[in-house]
Protein backbone atom coordinates (compact mmCIF):
# COMPACT_ATOMS: atom_id res chain seq x y z
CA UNK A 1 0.58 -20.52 10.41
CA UNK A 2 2.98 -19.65 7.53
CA UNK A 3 6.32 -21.12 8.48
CA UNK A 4 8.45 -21.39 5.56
CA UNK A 5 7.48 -20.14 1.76
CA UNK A 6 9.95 -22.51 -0.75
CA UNK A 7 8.76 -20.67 -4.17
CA UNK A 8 8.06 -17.34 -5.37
CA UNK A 9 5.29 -15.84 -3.99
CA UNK A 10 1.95 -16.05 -6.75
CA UNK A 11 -1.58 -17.78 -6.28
CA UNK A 12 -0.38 -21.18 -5.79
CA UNK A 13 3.05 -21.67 -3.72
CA UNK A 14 4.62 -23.92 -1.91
CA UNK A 15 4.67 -23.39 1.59
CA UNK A 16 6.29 -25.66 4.45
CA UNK A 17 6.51 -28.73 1.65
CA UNK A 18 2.91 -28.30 0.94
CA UNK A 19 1.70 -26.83 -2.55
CA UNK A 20 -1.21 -24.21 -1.91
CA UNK A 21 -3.70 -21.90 -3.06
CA UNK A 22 -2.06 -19.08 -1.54
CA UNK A 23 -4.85 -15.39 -0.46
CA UNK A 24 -1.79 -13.67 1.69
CA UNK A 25 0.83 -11.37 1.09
CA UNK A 26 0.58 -8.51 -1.38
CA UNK A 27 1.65 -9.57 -4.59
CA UNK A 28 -1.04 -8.30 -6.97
CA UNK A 29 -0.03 -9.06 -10.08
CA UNK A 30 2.43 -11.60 -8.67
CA UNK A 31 5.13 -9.46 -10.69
CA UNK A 32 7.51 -11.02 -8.17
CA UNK A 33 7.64 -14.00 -10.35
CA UNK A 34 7.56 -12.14 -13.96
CA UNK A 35 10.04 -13.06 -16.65
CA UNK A 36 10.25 -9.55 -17.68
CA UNK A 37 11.05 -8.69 -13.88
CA UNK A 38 13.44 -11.09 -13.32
CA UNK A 39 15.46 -10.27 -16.82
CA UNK A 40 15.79 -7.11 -15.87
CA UNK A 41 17.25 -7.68 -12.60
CA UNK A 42 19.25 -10.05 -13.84
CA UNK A 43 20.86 -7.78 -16.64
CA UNK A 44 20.88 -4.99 -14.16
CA UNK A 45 22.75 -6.62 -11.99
CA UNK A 46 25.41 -8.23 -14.74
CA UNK A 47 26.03 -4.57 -15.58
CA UNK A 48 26.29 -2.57 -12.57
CA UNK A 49 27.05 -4.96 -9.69
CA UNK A 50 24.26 -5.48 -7.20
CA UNK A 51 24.22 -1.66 -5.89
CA UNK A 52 26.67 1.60 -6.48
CA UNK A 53 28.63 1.44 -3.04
CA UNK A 54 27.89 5.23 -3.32
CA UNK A 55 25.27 7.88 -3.70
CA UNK A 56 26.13 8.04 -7.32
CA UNK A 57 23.44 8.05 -9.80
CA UNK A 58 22.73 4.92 -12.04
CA UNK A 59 21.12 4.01 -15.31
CA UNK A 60 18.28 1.75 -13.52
CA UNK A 61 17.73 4.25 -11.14
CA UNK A 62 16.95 7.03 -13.55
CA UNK A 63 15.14 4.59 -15.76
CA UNK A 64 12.25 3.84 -12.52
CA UNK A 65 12.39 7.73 -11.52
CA UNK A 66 11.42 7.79 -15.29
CA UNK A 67 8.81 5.17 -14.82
CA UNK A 68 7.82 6.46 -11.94
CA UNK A 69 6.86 9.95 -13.17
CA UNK A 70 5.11 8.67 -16.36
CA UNK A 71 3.15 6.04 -14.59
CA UNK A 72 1.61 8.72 -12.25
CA UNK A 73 1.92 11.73 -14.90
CA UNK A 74 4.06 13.79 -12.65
CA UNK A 75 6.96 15.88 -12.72
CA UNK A 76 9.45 14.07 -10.71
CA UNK A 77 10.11 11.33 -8.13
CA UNK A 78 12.38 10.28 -5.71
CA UNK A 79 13.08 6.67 -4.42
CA UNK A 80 13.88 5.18 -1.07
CA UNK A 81 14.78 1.79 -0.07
CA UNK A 82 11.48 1.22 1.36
CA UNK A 83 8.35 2.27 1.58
CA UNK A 84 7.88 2.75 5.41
CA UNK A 85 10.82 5.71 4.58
CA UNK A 86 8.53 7.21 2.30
CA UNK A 87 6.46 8.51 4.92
CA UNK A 88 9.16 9.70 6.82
CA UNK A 89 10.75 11.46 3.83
CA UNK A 90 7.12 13.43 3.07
CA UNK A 91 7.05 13.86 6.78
CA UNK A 92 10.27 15.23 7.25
CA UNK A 93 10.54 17.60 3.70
CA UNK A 94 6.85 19.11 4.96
CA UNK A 95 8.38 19.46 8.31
CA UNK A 96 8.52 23.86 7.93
CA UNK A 97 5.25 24.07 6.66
CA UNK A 98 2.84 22.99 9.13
CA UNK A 99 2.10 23.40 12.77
CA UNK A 100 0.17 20.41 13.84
CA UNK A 101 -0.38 17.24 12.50
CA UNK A 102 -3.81 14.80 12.62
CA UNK A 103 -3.21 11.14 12.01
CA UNK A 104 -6.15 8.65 12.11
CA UNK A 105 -5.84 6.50 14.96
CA UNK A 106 -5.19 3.49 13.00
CA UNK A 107 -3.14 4.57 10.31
CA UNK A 108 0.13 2.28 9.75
CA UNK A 109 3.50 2.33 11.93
CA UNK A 110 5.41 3.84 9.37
CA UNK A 111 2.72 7.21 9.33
CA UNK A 112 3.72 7.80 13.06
CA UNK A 113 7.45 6.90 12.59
CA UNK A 114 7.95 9.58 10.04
CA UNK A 115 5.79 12.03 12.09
CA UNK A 116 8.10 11.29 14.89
CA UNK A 117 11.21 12.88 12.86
CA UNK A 118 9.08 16.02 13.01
CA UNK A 119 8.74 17.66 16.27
CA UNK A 120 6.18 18.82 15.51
CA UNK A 121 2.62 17.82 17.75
CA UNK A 122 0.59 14.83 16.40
CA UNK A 123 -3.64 14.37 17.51
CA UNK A 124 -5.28 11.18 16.43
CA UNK A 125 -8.54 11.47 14.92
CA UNK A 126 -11.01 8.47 15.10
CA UNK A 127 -10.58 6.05 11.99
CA UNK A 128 -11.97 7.46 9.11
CA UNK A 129 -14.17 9.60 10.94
CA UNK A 130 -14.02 13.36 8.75
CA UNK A 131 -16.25 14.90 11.00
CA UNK A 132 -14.22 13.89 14.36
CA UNK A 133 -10.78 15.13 11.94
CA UNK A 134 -13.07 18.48 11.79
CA UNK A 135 -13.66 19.06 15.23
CA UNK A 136 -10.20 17.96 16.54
CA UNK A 137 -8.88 20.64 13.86
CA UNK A 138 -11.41 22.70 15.46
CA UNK A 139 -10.53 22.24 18.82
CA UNK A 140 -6.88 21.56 18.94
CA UNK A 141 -5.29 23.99 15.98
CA UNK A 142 -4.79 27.88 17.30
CA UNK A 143 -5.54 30.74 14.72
CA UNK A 144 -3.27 31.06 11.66
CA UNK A 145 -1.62 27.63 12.06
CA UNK A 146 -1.27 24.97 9.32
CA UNK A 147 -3.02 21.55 9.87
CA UNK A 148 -1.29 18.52 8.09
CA UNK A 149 -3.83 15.59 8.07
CA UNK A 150 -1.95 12.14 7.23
CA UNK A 151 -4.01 8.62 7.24
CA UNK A 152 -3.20 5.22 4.72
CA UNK A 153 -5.03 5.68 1.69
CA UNK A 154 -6.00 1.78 1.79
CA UNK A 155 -5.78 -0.01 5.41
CA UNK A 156 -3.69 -2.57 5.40
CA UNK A 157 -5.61 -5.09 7.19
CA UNK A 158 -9.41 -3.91 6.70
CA UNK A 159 -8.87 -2.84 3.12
CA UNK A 160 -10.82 0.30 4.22
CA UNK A 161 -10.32 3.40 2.21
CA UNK A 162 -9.96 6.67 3.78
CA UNK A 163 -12.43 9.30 2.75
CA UNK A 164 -9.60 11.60 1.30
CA UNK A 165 -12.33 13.45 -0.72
CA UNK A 166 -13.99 14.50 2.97
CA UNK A 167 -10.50 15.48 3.97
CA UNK A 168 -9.17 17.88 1.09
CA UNK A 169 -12.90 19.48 1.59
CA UNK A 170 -11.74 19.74 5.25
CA UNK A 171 -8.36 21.34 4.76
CA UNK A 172 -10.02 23.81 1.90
CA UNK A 173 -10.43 26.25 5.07
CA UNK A 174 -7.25 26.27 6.38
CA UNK A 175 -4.90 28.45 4.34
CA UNK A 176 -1.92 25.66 3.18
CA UNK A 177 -3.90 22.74 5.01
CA UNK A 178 -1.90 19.54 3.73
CA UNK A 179 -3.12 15.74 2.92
CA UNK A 180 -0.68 12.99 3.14
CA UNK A 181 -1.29 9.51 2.36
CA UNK A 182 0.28 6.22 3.15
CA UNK A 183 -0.49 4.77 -0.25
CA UNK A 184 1.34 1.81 -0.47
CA UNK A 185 -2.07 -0.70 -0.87
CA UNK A 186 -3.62 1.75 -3.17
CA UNK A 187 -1.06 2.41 -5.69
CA UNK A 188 -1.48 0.46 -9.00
CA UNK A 189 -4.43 -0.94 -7.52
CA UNK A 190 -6.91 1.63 -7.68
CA UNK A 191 -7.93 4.68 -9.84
CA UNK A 192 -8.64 4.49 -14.20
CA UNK A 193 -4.86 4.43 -14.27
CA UNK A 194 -4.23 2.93 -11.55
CA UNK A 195 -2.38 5.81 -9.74
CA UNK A 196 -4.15 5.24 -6.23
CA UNK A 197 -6.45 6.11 -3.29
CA UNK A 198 -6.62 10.07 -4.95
CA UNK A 199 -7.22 9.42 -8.33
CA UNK A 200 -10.02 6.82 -7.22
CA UNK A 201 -11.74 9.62 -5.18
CA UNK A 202 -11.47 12.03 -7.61
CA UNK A 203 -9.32 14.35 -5.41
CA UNK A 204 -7.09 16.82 -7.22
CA UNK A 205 -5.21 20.16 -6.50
CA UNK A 206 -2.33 21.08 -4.37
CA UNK A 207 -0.79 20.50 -1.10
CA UNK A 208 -2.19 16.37 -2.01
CA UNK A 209 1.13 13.96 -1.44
CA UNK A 210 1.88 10.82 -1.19
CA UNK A 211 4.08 7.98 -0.25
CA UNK A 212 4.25 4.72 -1.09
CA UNK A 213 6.18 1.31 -2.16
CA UNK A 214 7.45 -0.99 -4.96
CA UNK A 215 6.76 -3.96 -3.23
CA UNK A 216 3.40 -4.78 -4.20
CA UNK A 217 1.52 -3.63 -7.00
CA UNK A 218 4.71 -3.44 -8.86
CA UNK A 219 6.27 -6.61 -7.67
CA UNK A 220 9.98 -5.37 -6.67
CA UNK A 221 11.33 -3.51 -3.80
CA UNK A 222 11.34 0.47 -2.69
CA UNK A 223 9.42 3.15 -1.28
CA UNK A 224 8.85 6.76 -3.42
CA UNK A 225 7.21 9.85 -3.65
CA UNK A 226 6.34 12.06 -6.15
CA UNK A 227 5.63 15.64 -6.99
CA UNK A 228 6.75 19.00 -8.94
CA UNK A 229 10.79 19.28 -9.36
CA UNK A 230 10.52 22.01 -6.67
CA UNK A 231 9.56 19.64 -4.34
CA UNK A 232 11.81 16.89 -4.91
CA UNK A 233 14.89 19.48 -4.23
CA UNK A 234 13.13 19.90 -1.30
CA UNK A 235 13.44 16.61 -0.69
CA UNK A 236 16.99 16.10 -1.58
CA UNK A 237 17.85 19.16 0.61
CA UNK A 238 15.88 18.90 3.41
CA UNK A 239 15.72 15.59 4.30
CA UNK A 240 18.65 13.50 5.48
CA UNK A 241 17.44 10.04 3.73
CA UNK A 242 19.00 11.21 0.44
CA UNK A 243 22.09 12.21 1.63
CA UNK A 244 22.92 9.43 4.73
CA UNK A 245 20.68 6.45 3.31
CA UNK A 246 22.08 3.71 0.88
CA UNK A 247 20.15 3.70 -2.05
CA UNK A 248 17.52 0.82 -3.55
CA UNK A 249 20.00 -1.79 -5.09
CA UNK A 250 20.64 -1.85 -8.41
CA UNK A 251 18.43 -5.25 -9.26
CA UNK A 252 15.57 -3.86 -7.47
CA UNK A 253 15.34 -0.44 -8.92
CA UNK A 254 15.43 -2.42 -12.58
CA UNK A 255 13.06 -5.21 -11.01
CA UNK A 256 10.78 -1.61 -9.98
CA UNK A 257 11.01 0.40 -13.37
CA UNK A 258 9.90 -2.96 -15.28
CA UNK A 259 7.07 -4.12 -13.20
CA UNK A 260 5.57 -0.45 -13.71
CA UNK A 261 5.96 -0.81 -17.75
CA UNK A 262 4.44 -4.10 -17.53
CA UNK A 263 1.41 -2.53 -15.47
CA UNK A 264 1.03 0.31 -18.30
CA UNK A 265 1.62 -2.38 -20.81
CA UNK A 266 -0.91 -4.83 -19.67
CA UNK A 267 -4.20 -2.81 -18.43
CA UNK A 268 -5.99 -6.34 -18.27
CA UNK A 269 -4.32 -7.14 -15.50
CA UNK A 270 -6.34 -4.47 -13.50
CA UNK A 271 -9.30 -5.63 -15.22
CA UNK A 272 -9.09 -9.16 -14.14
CA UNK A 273 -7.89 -8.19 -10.77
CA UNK A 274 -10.61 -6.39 -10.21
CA UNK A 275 -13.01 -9.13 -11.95
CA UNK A 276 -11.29 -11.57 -9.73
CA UNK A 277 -12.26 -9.57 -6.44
CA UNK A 278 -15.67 -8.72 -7.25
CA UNK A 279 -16.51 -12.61 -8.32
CA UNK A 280 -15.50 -13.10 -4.56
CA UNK A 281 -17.05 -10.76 -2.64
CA UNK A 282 -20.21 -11.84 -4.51
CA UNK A 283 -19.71 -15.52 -3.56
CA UNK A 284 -19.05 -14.40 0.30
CA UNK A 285 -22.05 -12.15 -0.21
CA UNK A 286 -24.21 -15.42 -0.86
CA UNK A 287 -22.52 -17.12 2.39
CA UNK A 288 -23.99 -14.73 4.06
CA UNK A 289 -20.56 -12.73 4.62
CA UNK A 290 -21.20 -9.00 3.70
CA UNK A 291 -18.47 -7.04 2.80
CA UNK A 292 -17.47 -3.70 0.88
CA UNK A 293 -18.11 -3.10 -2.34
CA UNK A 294 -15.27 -1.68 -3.45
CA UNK A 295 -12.10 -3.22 -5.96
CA UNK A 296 -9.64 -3.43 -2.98
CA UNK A 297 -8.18 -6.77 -3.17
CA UNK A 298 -8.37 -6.95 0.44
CA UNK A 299 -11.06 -8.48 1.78
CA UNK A 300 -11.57 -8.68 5.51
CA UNK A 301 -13.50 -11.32 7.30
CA UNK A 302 -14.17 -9.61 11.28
CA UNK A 303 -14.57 -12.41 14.03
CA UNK A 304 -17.43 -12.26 16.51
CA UNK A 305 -18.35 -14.53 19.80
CA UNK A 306 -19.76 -17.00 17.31
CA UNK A 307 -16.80 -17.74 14.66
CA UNK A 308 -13.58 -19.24 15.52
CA UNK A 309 -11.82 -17.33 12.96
CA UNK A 310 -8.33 -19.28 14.27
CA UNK A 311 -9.95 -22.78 13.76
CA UNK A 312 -11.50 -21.41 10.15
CA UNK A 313 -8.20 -20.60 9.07
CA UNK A 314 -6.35 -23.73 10.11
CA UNK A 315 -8.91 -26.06 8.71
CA UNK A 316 -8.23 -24.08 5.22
CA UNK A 317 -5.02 -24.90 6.02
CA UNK A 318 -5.46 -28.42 5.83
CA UNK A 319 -7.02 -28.09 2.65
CA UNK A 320 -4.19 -26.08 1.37
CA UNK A 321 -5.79 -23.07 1.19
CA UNK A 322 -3.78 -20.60 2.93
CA UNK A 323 -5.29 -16.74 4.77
CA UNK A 324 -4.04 -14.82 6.77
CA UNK A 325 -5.47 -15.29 10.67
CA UNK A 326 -4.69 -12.06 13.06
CA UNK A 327 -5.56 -11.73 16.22
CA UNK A 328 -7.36 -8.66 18.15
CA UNK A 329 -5.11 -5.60 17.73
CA UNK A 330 -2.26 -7.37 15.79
CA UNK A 331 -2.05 -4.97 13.22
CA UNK A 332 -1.87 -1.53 12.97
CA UNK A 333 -5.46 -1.33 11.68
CA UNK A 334 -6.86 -4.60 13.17
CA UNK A 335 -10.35 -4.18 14.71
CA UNK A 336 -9.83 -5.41 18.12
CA UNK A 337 -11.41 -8.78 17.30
CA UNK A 338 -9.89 -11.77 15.37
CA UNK A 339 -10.34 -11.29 11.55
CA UNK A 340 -9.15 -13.39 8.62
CA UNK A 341 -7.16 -11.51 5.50
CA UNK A 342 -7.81 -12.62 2.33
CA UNK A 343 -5.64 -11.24 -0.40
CA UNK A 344 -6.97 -11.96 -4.13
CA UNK A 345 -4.43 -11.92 -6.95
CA UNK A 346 -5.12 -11.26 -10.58
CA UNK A 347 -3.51 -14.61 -11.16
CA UNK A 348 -6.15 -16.39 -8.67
CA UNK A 349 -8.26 -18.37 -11.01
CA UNK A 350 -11.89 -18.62 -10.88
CA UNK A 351 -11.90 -22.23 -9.66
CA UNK A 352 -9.34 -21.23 -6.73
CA UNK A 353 -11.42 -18.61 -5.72
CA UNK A 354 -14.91 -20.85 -6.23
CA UNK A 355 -12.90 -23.51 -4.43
CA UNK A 356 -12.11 -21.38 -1.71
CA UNK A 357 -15.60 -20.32 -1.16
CA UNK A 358 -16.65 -23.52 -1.12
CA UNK A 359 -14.57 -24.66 1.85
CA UNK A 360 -15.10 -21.50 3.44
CA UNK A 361 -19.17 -23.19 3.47
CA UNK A 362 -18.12 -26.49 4.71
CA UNK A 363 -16.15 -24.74 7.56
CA UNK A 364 -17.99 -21.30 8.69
């Protein structure tokens, strides 16, 4: 088990004294460790102290809303100190324009925490299952209400992605029917410009939002959502995040508005990312390990009578190659067997990842 991680996290790290080849956490693009990231923190910081003490606006503040709204190629933005609040801030804004929501049964914590600010009534539909969201619409919403359907764009565990297209075809018949996705795994990750689970899918048009964070993809710290300047004043006067919440400090929102420039800057970062997680899935494929074919960099090994995913992922361990081992249910999207997460970096070389496979042989 991770104990103790004594260097920034990136492909190889040094954990508990130990240097490793290191598939967990989030870090993409391990932009946590970029010089560009750092120096802007750093200068940030020098400049403005490490936050405002107030609700005051700031230079590196407007500079990621900025960033934010170029990157995704939308009208406005507003940032949160994390991403779980981002779901509660959608949540909350939407709050007076539905009547019901529908949340996959498995979507993440946060989805159901911001719901819960709501009032309103929640019914779970089974995991990515559009035609069980159909009939629970059909069964559970009265005449001339509004659905609001809500689900992770990428699971967090499973690196499944919600059929969102399915969905938005769904919600087509219900006059104001809303999508909302948790798209904190998706974001930067996914799509031709890397703008998420929706652009992936090919899903456009209204009532589509989103929330989602800076600590991933972009390497920094944050939660945000997006969408036309009439709905961020909806969000700064409906919701009471804005108005009682500190904001992001001010090295973070630099850290934030920097790691999205270097994203736009360096498109072969997605490239190899994604070069990086197909060249694995195909080497699992060949040990006999099927998994999706999609560019999610989260790939998902699921436990049955015959694996001892536990013992797997501590005999990696010895060979200092560290995964992430959950048990059944220990996550909000965990099957409810033992799996092993394996998170694939752009920065993972191709002799990491063949020498991972390679003990993965020796030990499945």
């Amino acid at each position: 088990m991770t104990t103790f991680m004594e260097t920034v996290v990136g492909p190889q790290a040094t954990i508990d004294g130990r240097r490793v080849d290191y598939f967990g956490g989030t870090s993409y693009y391990s932009l946590h460790a970029n010089p560009r990231l750092i120096e802007a923190a750093r200068e940030a910081i020098s400049r403005y102290g490490t936050g405002p003490g107030n609700t005051f606006d700031t230079p590196p503040m407007q500079r990621l809303r900025s960033e934010i709204t170029r990157f995704f190629g939308t009208q406005d933005a507003h940032v949160v100190a994390s991403g779980y609040l981002s779901d509660m801030v959608l949540a909350h804004t939407l709050t007076p324009r539905f009547d019901i929501a529908f949340v996959d049964e498995k979507a993440h914590y946060s989805v159901y925490d911001g719901l819960r600010v709501t009032g309103k009534p929640v019914v779970q539909f089974a995991h990515r299952d559009p035609e069980n969201l159909k009939a629970r619409i059909g069964e559970c919403l009265p005449p001339r209400r509004v659905p609001l359907v809500m689900s992770d764009g990428i699971f967090p565990v499973t690196g499944a992605i919600a059929p969102v297209a399915a969905y938005a075809h769904i919600l087509n018949s219900y006059a104001g029917g809303i999508l909302c996705i948790d798209d904190s795994h998706g974001v930067g990750v996914l799509g031709e410009h890397g703008r998420g689970t929706y652009e992936h899918s090919g899903v456009v048009g209204t009532n589509l939002y989103f929330g989602a964070t800076l600590s991933k993809a972009f390497g920094a710290l944050g939660g945000f959502v997006t969408g036309t300047h009439e709905f961020i004043e909806d969000v700064l006067r409906s919701d009471r995040i804005p108005e009682g919440a500190s904001p992001l400090s001010t090295g973070a929102a630099a850290a934030a508005a920097e790691g999205l420039r270097v994203l736009t800057d360096h498109p072969e970062l997605r490239t190899q990312l994604r070069s990086n997680v197909g060249h694995l899935r195909a080497g699992l494929a060949d040990l006999g390990i099927e998994t999706p074919n999609t560019p999610v960099p989260i790939i998902c090994i699921v436990g049955h009578e015959k694996m001892d995913l536990k013992t797997i992922a501590r005999r990696l361990r010895q060979q200092d190659i560290v995964v992430s081992h959950i048990g059944p249910n220990g996550y909000s999207d965990t099957p409810p067997v033992e799996v092993i997460r394996i998170a694939v970096f752009s920065g993972h070389t191709v002799e990491q990842l063949d020498r991972l496979l390679r003990c993965l042989s020796r030990v499945l």
